[in-house]
C-alpha atoms as a PDB file:
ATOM      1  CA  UNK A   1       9.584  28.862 -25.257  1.00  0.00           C
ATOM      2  CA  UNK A   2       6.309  30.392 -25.244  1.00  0.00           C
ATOM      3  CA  UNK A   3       4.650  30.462 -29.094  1.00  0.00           C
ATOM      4  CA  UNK A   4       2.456  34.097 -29.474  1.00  0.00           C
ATOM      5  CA  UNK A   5       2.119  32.936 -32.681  1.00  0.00           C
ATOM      6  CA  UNK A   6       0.130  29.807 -32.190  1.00  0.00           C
ATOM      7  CA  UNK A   7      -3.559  31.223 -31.528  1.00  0.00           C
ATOM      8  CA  UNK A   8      -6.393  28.946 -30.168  1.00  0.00           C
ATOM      9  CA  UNK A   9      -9.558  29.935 -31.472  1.00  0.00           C
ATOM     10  CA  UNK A  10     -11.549  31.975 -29.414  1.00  0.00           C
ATOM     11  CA  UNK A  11     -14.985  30.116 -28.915  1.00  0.00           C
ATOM     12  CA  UNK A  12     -16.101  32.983 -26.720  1.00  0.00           C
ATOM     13  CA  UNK A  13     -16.571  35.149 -29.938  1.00  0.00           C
ATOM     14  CA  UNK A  14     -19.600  34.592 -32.528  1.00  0.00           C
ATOM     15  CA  UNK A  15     -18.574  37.318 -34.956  1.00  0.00           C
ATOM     16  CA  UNK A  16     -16.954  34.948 -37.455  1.00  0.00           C
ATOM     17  CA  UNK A  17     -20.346  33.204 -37.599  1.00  0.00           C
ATOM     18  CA  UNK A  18     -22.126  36.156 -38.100  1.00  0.00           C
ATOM     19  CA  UNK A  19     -20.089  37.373 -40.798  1.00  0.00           C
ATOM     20  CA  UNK A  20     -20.434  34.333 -42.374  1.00  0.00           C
ATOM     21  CA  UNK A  21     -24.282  34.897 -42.209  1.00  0.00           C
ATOM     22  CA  UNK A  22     -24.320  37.899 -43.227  1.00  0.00           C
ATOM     23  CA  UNK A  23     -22.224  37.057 -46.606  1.00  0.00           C
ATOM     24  CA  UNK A  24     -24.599  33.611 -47.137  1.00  0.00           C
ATOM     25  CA  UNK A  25     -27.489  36.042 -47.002  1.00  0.00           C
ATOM     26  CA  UNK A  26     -25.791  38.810 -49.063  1.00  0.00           C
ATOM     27  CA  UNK A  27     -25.129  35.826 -51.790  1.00  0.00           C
ATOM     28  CA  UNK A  28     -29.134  35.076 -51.305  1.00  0.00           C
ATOM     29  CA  UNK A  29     -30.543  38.400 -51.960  1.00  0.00           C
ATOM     30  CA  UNK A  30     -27.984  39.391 -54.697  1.00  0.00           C
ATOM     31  CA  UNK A  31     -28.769  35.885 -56.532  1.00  0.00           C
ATOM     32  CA  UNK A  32     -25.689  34.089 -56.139  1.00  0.00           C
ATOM     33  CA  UNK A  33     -24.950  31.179 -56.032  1.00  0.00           C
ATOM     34  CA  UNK A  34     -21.661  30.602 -53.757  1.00  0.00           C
ATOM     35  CA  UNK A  35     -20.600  27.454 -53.299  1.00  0.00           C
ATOM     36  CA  UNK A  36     -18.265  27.288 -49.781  1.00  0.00           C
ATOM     37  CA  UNK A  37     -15.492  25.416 -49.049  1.00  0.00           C
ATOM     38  CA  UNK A  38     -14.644  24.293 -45.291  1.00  0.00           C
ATOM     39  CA  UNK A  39     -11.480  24.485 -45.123  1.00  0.00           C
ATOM     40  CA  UNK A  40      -9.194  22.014 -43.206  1.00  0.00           C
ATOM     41  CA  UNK A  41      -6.959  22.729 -40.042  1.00  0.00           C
ATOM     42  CA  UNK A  42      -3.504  21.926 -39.506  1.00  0.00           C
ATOM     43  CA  UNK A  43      -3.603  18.943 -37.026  1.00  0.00           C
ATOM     44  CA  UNK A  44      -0.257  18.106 -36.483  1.00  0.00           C
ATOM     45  CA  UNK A  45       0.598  21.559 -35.858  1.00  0.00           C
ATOM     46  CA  UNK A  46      -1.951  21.871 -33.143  1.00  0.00           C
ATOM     47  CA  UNK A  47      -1.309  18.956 -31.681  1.00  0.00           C
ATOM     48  CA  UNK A  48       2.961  20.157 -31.327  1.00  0.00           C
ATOM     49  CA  UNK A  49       2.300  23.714 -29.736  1.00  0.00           C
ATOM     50  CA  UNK A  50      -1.036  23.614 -28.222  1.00  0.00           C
ATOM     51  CA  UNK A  51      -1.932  20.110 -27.954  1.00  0.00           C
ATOM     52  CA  UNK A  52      -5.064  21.528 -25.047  1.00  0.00           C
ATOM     53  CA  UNK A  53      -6.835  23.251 -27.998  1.00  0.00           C
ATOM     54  CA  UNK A  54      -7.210  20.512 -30.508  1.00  0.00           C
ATOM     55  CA  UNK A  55     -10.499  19.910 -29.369  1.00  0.00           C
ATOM     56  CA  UNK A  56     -11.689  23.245 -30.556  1.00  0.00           C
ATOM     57  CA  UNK A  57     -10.776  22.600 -34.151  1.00  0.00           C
ATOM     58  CA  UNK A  58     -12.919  19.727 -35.208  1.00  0.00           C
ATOM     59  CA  UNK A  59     -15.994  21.327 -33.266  1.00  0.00           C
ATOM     60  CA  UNK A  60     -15.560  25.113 -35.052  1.00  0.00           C
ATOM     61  CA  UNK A  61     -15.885  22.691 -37.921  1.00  0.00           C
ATOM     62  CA  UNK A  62     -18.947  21.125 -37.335  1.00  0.00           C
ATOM     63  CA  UNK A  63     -20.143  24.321 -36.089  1.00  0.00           C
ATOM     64  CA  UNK A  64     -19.187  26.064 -39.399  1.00  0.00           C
ATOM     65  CA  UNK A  65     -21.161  22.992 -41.307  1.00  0.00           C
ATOM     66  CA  UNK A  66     -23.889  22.986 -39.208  1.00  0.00           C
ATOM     67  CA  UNK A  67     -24.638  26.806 -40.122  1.00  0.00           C
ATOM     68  CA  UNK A  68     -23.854  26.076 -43.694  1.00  0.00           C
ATOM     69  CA  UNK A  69     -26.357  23.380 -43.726  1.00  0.00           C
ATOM     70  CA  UNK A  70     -29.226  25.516 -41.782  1.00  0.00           C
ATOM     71  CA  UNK A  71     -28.824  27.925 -44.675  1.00  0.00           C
ATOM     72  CA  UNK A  72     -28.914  25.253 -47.616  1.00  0.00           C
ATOM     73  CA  UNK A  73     -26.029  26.552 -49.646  1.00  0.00           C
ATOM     74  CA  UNK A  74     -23.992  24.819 -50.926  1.00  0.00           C
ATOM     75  CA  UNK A  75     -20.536  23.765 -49.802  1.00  0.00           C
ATOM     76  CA  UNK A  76     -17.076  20.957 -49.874  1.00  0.00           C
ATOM     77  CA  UNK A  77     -15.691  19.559 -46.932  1.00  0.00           C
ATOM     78  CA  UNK A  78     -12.124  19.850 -47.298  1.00  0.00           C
ATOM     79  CA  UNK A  79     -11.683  19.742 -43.468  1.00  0.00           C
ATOM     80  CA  UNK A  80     -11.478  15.815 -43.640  1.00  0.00           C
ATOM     81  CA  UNK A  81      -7.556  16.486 -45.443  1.00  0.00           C
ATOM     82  CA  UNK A  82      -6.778  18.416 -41.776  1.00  0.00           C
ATOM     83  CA  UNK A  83      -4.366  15.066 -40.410  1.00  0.00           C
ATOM     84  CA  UNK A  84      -3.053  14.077 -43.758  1.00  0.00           C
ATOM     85  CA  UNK A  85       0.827  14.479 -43.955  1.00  0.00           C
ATOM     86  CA  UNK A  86       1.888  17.276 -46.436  1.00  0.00           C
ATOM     87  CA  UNK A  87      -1.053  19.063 -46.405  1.00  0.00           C
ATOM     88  CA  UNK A  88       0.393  22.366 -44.691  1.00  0.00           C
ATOM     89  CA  UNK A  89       3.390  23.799 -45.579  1.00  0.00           C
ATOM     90  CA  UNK A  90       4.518  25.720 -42.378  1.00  0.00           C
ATOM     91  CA  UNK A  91       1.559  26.476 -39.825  1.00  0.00           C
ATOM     92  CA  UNK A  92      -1.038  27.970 -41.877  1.00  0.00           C
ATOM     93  CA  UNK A  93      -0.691  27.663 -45.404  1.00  0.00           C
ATOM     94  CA  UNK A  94      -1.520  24.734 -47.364  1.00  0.00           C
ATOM     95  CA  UNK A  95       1.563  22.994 -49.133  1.00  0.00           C
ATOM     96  CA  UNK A  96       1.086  22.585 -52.941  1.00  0.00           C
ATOM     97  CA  UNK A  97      -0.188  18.805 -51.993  1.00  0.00           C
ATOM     98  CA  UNK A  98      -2.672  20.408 -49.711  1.00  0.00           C
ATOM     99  CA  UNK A  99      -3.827  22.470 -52.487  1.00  0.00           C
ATOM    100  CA  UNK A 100      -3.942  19.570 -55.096  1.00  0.00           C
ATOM    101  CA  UNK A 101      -6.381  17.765 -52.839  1.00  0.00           C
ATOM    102  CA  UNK A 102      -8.643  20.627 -52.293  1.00  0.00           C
ATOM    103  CA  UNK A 103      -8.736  20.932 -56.225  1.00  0.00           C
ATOM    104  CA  UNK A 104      -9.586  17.457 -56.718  1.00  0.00           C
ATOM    105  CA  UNK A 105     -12.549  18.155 -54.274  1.00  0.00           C
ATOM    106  CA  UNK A 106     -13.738  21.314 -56.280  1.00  0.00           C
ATOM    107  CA  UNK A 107     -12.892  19.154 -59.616  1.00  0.00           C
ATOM    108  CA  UNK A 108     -15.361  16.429 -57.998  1.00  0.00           C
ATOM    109  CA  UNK A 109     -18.155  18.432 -57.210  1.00  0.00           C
ATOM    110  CA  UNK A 110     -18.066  20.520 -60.742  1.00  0.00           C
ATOM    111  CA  UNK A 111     -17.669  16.851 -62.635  1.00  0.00           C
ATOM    112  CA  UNK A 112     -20.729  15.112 -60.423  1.00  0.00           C
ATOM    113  CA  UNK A 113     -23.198  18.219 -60.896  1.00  0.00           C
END
């Protein structure tokens, strides 16, 4: 059974990176200072129903980081938690064990600054 739900990401289509310039240099001219958070993918699910796109995942990732790090703000990698068991709960969302990590990361970089 065909799943309509389960998008691939569509690499075709910069406007996701744009926006996210666009709100790095909003942050720069209005003086904030935003601290990002890269947010991890759900693996296993991607590997079930569309095992072909997996490959997309890790490199939007590195493509995300890459413009994060050409613009020198700040940001947590959270997308290293993407194959860890228990870290989704369903397809998208993470599971409260998914969440706990990510806090522990934000908890980590507020302690060590």
């Amino acid at each position: 059974t065909e799943k309509h739900w389960c998008k691939p990401i569509n690499e075709e289509n910069d406007f996701r990176y744009d926006e996210l310039s666009a709100f790095i240099a909003l942050c720069k001219e209005l003086n904030i200072e935003a601290t990002f958070i890269v947010a991890p993918y759900n693996d296993r699910f991607v590997r079930q129903y569309d095992p072909s796109s997996i490959y997309a995942y890790p490199k939007t990732i590195n493509r995300i980081k890459a413009l994060l790090d050409e613009s020198k703000v700040s940001y947590i990698d959270a997308s290293d938690i993407s194959t860890l068991p228990g870290t989704f709960d369903g397809h998208q969302h993470h599971s409260s064990y998914g969440a706990y990590l990510i806090y522990k990361k934000i908890k980590n970089r507020l302690i060590n600054e």
